[in-house]
C-alpha atoms as a PDB file:
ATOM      1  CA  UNK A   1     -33.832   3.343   8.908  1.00  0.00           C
ATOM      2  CA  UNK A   2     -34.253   5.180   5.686  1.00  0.00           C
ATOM      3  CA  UNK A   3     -37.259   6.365   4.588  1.00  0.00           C
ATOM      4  CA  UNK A   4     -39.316   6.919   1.295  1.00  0.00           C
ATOM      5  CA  UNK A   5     -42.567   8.325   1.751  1.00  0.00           C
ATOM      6  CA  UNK A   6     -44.485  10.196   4.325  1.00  0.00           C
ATOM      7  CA  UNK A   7     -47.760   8.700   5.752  1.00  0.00           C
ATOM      8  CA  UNK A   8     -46.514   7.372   8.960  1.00  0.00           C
ATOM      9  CA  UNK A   9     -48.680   7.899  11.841  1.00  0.00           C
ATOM     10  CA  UNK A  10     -47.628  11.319  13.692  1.00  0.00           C
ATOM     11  CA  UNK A  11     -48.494  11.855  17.996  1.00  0.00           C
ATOM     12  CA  UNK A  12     -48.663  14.476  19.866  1.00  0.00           C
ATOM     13  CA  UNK A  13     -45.174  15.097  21.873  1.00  0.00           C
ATOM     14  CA  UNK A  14     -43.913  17.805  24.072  1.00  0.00           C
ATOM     15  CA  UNK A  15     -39.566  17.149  24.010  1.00  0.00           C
ATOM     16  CA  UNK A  16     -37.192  19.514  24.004  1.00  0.00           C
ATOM     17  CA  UNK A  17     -34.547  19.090  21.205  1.00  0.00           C
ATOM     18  CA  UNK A  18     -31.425  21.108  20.235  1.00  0.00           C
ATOM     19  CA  UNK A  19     -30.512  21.718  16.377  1.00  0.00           C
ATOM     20  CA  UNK A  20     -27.937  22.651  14.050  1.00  0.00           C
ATOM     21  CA  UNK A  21     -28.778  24.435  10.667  1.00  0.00           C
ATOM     22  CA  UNK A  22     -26.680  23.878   7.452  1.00  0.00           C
ATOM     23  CA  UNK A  23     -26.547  25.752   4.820  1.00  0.00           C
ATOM     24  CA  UNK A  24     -26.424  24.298   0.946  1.00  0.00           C
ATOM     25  CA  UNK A  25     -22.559  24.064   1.374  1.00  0.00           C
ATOM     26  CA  UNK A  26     -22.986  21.975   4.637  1.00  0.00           C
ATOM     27  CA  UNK A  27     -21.904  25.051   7.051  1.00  0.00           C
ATOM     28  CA  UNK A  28     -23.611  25.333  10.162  1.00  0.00           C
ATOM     29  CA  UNK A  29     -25.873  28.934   9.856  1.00  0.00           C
ATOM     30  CA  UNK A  30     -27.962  28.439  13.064  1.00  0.00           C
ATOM     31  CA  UNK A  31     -28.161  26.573  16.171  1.00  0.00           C
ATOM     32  CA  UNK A  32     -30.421  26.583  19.050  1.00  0.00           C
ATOM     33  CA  UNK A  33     -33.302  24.788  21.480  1.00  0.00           C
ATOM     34  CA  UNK A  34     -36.895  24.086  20.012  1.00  0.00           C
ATOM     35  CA  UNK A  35     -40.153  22.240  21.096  1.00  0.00           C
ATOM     36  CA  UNK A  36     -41.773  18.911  19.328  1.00  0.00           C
ATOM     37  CA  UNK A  37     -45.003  19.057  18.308  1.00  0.00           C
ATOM     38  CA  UNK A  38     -45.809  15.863  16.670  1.00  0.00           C
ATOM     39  CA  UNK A  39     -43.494  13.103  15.904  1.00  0.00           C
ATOM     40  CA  UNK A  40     -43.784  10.235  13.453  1.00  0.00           C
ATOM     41  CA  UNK A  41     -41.420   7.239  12.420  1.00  0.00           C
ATOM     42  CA  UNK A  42     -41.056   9.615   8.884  1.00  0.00           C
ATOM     43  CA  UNK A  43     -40.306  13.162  10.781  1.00  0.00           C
ATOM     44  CA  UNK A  44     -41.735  15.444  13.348  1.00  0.00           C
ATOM     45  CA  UNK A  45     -42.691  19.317  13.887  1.00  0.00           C
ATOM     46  CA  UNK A  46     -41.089  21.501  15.896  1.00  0.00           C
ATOM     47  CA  UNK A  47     -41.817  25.289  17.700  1.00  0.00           C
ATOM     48  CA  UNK A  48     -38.863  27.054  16.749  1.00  0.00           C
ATOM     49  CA  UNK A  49     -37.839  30.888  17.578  1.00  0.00           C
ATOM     50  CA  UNK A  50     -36.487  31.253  14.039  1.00  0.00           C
ATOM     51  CA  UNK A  51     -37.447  30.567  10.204  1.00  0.00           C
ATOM     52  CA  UNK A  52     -35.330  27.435   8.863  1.00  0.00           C
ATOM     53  CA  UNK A  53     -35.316  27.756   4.703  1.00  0.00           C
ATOM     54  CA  UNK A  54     -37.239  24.762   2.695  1.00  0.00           C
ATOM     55  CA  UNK A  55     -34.943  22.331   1.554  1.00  0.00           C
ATOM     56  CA  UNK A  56     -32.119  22.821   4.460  1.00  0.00           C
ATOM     57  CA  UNK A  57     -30.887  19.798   6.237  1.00  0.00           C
ATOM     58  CA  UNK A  58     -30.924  19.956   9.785  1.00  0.00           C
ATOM     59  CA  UNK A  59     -29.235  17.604  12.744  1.00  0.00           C
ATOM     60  CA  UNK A  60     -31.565  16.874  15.899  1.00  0.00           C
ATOM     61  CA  UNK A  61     -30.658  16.138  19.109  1.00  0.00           C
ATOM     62  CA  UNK A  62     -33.843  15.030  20.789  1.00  0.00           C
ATOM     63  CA  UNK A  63     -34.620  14.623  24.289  1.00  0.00           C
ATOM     64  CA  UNK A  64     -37.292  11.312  24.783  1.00  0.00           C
ATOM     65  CA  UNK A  65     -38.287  10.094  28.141  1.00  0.00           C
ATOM     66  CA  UNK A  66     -35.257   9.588  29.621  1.00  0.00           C
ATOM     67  CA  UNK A  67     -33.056   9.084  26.037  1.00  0.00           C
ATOM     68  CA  UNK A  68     -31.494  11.363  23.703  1.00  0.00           C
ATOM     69  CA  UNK A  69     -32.216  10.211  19.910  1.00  0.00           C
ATOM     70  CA  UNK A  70     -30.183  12.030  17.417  1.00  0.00           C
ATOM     71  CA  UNK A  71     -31.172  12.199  13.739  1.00  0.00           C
ATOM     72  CA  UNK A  72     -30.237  14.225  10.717  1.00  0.00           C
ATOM     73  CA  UNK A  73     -33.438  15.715   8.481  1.00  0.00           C
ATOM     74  CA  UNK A  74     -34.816  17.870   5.770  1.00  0.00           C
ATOM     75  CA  UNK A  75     -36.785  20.725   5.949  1.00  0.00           C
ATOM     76  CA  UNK A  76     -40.233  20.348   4.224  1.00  0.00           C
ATOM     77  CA  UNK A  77     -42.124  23.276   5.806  1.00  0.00           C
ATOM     78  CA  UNK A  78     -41.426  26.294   7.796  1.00  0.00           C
ATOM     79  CA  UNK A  79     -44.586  28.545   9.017  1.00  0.00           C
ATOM     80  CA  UNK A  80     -44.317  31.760  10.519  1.00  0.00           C
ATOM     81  CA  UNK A  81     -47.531  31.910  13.679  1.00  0.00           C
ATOM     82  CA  UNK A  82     -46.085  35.273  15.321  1.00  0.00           C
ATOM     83  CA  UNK A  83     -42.896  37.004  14.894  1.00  0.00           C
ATOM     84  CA  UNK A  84     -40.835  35.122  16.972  1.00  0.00           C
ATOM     85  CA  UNK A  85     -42.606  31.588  16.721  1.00  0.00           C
ATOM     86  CA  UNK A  86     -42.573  29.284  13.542  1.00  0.00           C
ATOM     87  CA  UNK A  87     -43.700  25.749  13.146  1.00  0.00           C
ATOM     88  CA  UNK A  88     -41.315  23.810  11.109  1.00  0.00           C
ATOM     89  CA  UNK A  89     -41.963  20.232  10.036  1.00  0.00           C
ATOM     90  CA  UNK A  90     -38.940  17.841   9.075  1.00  0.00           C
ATOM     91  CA  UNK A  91     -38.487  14.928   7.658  1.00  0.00           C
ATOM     92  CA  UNK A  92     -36.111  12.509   8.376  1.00  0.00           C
ATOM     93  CA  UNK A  93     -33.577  11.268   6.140  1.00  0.00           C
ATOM     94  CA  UNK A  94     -31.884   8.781   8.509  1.00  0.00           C
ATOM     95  CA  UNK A  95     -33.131   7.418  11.875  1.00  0.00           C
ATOM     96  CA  UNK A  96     -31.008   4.426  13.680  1.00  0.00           C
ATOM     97  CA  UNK A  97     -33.284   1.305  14.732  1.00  0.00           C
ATOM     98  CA  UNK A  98     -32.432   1.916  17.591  1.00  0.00           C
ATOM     99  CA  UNK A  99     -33.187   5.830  17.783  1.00  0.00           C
ATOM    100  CA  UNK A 100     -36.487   4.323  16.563  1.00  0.00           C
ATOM    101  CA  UNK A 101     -36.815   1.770  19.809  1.00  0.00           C
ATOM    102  CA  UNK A 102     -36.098   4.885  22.088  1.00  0.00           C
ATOM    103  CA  UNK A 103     -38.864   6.805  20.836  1.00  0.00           C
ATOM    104  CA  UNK A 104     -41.293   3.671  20.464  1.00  0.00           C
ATOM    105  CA  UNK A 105     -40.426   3.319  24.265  1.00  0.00           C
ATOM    106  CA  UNK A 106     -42.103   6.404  25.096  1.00  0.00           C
ATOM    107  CA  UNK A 107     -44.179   6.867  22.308  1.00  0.00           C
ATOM    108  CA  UNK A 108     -45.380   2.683  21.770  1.00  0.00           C
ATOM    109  CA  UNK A 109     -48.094   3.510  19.130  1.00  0.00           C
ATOM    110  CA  UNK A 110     -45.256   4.812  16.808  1.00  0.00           C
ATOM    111  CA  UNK A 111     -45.327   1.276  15.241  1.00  0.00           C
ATOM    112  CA  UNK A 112     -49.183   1.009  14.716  1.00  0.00           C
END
């Protein structure tokens, strides 16, 4: 599913996820474990131990219920809350229909 425009619905989640960072050239600079926030059909926010750069493209490996979705994003904002805790919201650039299905099992008001 490709997406255009923000304005999608976002709820409240609690998943664990794993990333990978890349860096302009498409080299992995980071990876690690973070927390959702909020997800949406359009992107979600994440707790992360670490500032990501505006812009970057990260790859997700989300765990939902009892699924893993994996997705591939943009940056859009990174917010530093402590010194070791940042809230980083990302966009999606691609999400499967059937990534989408997992996540509307757990999370059903995803499509309202």
């Amino acid at each position: 599913m490709d997406f255009e425009g923000r304005g999608a619905k976002r709820l409240e989640s609690e998943n664990l996820l794993a990333y990978r960072l890349f860096d302009k050239q498409m080299q992995v600079v980071s990876e690690g474990v973070a927390k959702t926030l909020d997800i949406s059909r359009t992107g979600i926010s994440v707790e992360a131990f670490e500032f990501m750069e505006i812009e970057s493209k990260i790859e997700l490996t989300i765990g939902v219920g009892a699924d893993i979705v994996k997705t591939i994003g943009t940056i859009k904002n990174s917010k530093k809350l402590s010194e070791k805790i940042f809230h980083i919201g990302i966009e999606f650039d691609f999400l499967s229909e059937e990534d989408l299905g997992k996540i509307g099992m757990v999370y059903p008001e995803i499509f309202k």
